[in-house]
N, C-alpha and C. Protein backbone atom coordinates (compact mmCIF):
# COMPACT_ATOMS: atom_id res chain seq x y z
N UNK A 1 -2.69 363.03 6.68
CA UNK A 1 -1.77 362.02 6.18
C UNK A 1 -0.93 361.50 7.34
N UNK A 2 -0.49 360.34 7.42
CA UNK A 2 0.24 359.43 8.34
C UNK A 2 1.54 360.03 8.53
N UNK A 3 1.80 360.08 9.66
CA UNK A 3 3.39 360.99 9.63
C UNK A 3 4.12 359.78 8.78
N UNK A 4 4.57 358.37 8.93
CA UNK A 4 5.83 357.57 8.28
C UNK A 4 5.23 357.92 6.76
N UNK A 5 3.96 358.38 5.91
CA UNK A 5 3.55 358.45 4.73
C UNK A 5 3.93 359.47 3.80
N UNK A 6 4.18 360.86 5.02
CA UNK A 6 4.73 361.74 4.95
C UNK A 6 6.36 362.35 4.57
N UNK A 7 6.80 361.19 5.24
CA UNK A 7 8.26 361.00 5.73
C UNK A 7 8.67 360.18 4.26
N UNK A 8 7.78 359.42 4.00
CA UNK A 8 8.25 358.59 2.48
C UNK A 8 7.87 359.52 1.75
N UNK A 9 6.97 360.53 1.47
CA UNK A 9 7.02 361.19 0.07
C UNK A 9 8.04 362.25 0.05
N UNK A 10 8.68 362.58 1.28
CA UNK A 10 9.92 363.47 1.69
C UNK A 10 10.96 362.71 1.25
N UNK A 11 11.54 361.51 1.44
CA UNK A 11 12.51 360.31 0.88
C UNK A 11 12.32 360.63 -0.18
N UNK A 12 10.95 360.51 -1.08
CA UNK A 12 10.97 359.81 -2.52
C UNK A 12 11.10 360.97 -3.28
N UNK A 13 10.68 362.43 -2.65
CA UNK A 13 11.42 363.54 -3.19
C UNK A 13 12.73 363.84 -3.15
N UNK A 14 13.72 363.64 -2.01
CA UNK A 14 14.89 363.73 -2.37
C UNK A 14 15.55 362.23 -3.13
N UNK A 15 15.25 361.56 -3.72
CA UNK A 15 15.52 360.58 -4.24
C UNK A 15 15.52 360.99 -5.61
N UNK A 16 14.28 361.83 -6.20
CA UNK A 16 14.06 361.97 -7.44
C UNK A 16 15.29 363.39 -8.14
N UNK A 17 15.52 363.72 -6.92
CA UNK A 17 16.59 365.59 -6.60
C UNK A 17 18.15 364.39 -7.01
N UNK A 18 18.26 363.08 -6.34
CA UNK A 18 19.67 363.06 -6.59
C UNK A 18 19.38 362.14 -7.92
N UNK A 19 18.20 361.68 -8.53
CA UNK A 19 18.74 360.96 -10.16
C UNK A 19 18.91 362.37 -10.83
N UNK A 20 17.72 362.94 -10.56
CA UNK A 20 18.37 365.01 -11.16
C UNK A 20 19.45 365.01 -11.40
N UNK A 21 20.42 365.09 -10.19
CA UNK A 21 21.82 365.29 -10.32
C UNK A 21 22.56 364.30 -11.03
N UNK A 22 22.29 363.25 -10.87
CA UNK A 22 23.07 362.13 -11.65
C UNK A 22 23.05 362.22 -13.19
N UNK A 23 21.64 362.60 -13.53
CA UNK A 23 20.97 363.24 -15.21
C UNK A 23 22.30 364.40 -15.86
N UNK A 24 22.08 365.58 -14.80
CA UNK A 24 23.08 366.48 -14.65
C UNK A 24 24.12 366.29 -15.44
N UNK A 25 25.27 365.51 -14.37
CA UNK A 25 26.62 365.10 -13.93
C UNK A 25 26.81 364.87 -16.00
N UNK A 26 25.68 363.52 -16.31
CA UNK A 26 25.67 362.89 -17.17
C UNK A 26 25.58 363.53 -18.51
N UNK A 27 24.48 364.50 -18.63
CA UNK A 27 24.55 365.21 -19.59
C UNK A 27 25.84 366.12 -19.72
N UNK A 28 26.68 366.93 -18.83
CA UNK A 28 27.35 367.04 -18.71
C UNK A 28 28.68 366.43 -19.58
N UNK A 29 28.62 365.21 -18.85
CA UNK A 29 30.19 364.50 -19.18
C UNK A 29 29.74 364.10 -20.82
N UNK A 30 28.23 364.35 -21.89
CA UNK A 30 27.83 363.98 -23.22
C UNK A 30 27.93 364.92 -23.69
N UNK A 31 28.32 366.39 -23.08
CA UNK A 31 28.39 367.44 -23.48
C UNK A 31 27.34 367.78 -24.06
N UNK A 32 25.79 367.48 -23.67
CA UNK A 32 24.78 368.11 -23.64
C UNK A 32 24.44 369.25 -23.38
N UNK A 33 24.98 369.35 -21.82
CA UNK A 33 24.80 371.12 -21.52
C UNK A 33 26.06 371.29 -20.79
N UNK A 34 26.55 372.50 -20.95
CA UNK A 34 27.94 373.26 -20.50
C UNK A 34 27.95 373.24 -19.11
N UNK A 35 29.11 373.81 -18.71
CA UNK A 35 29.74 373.45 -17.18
C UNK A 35 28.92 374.25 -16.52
N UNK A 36 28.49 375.76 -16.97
CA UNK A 36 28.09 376.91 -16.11
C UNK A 36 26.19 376.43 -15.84
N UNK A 37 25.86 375.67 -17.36
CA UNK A 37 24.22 375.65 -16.63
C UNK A 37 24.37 374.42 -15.51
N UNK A 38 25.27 373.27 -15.57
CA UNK A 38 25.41 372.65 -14.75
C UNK A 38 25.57 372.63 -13.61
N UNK A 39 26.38 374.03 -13.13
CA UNK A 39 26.74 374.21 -11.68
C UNK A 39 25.61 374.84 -11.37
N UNK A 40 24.61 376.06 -11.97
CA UNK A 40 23.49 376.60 -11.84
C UNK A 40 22.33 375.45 -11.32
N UNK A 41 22.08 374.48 -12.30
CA UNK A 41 21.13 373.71 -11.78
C UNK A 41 21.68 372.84 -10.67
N UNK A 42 22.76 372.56 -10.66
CA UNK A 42 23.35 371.79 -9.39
C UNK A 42 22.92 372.69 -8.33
N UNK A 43 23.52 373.90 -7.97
CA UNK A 43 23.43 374.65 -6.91
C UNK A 43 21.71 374.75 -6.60
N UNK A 44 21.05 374.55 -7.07
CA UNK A 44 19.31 374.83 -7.49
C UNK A 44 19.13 373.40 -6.40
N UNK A 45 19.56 372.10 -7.14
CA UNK A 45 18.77 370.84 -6.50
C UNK A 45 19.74 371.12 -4.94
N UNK A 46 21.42 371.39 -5.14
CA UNK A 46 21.43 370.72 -3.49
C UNK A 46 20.61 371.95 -2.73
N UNK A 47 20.34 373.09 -2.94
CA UNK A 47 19.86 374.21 -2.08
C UNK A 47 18.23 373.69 -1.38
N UNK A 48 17.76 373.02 -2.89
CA UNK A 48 16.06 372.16 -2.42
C UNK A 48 17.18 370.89 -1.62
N UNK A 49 17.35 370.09 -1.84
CA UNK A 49 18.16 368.97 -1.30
C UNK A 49 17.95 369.09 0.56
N UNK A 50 19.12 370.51 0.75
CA UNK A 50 19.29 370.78 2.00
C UNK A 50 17.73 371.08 2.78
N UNK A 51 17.06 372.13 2.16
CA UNK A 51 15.43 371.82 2.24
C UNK A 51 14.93 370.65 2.98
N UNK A 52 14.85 370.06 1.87
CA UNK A 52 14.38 368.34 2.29
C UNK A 52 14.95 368.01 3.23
N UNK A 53 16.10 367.84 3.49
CA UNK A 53 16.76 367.12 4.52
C UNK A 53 16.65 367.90 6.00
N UNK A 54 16.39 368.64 5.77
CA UNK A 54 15.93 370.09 6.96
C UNK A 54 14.29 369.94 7.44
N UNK A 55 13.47 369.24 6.75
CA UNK A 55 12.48 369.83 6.94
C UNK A 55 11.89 367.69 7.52
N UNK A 56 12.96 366.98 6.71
CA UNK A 56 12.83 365.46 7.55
C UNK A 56 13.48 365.89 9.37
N UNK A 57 14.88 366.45 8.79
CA UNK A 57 15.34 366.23 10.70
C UNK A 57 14.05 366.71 11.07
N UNK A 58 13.41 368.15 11.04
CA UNK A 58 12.46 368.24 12.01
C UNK A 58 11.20 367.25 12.60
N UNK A 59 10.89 366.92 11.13
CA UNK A 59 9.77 365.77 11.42
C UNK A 59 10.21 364.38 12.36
N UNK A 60 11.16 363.86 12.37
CA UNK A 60 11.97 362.87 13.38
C UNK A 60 12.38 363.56 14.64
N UNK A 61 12.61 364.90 14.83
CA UNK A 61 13.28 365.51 16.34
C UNK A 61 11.62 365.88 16.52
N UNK A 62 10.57 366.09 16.19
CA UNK A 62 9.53 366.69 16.40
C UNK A 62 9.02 365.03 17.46
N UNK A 63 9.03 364.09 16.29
CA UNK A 63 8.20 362.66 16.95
C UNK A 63 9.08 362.21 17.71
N UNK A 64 10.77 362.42 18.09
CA UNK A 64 11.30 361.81 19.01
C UNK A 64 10.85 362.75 20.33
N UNK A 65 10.18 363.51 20.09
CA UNK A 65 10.05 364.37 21.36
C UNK A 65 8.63 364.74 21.84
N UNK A 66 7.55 363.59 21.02
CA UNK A 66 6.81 363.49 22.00
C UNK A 66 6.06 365.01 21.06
N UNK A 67 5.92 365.61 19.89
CA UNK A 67 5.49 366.72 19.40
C UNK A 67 4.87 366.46 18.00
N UNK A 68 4.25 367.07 17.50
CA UNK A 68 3.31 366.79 16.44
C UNK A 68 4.27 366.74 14.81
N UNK A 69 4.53 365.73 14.06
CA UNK A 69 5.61 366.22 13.10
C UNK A 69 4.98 367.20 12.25
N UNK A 70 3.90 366.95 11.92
CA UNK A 70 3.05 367.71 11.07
C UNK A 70 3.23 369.16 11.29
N UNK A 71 4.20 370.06 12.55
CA UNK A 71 4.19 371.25 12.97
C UNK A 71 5.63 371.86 12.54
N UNK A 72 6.32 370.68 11.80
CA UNK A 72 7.79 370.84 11.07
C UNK A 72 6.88 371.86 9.92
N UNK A 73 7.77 373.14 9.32
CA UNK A 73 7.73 374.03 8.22
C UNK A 73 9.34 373.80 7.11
N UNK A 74 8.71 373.88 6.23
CA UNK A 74 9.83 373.94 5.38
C UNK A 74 10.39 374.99 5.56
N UNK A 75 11.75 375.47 5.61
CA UNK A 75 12.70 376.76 6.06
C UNK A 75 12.81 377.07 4.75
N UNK A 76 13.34 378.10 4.41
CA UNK A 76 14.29 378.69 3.37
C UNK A 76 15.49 378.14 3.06
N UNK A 77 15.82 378.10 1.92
CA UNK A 77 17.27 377.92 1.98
C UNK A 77 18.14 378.99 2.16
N UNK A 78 17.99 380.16 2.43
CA UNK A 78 18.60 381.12 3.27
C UNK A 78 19.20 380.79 4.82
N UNK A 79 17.95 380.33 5.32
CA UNK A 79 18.21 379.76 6.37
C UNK A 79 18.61 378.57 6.66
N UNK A 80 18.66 377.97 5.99
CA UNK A 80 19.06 376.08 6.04
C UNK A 80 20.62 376.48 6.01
N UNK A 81 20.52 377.14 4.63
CA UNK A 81 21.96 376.94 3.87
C UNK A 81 23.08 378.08 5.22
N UNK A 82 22.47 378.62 6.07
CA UNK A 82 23.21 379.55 6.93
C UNK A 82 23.39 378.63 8.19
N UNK A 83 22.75 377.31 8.47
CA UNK A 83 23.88 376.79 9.54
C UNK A 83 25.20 375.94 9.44
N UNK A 84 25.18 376.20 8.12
CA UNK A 84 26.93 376.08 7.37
C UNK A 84 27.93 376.95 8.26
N UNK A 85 27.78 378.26 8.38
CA UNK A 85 28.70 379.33 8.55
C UNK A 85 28.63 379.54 9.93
C-alpha cells in the first residue's frame, strides 16, 4: 500500500475515534449513559487516539528521514501514554 494511502486510513481512523467521542459527550449530556461508563469509554478512545497519533508521527519522521514508513509499529499505550511523565 502507498505510504500517503496509508497515512489517510490512519487520518480516517482517528477521525472516526473523535465522532466516537462527540457520540459519547452527547449521549451523555441525553443521559443515555452515566458519567462513569463515559469516562471509561473516553479513557479507551483517547488511549487508541494517542496510538494513532504515535504511530502517524513515526510514519512522517520515518519519510522525512529518508527511511521506510512502512517500518513505523504501533506502540502500546503503555508506552505512548508514558512520554507524558
Amino acid at each position: 500500500m502507498a505510504q500517503k494511502e496509508q497515512d489517510q486510513r490512519i487520518l480516517a481512523r482517528i477521525t472516526e475515534m473523535v465522532e466516537d467521542e462527540r457520540r459519547l459527550r452527547a449521549a451523555l449530556a441525553s443521559g443515555q449513559i452515566d458519567g462513569s461508563t463515559e469516562q471509561r469509554q473516553l479513557g479507551e478512545l483517547e488511549r487508541e487516539l494517542d496510538r494513532c497519533w504515535d504511530l502517524l508521527r513515526q510514519r512522517r519522521a520515518k519519510e522525512q528521514y529518508g527511511e521506510n514508513p512502512d517500518d513505523a509499529q504501533a506502540r502500546p499505550s503503555s508506552q505512548v501514554e508514558g512520554y507524558l511523565e
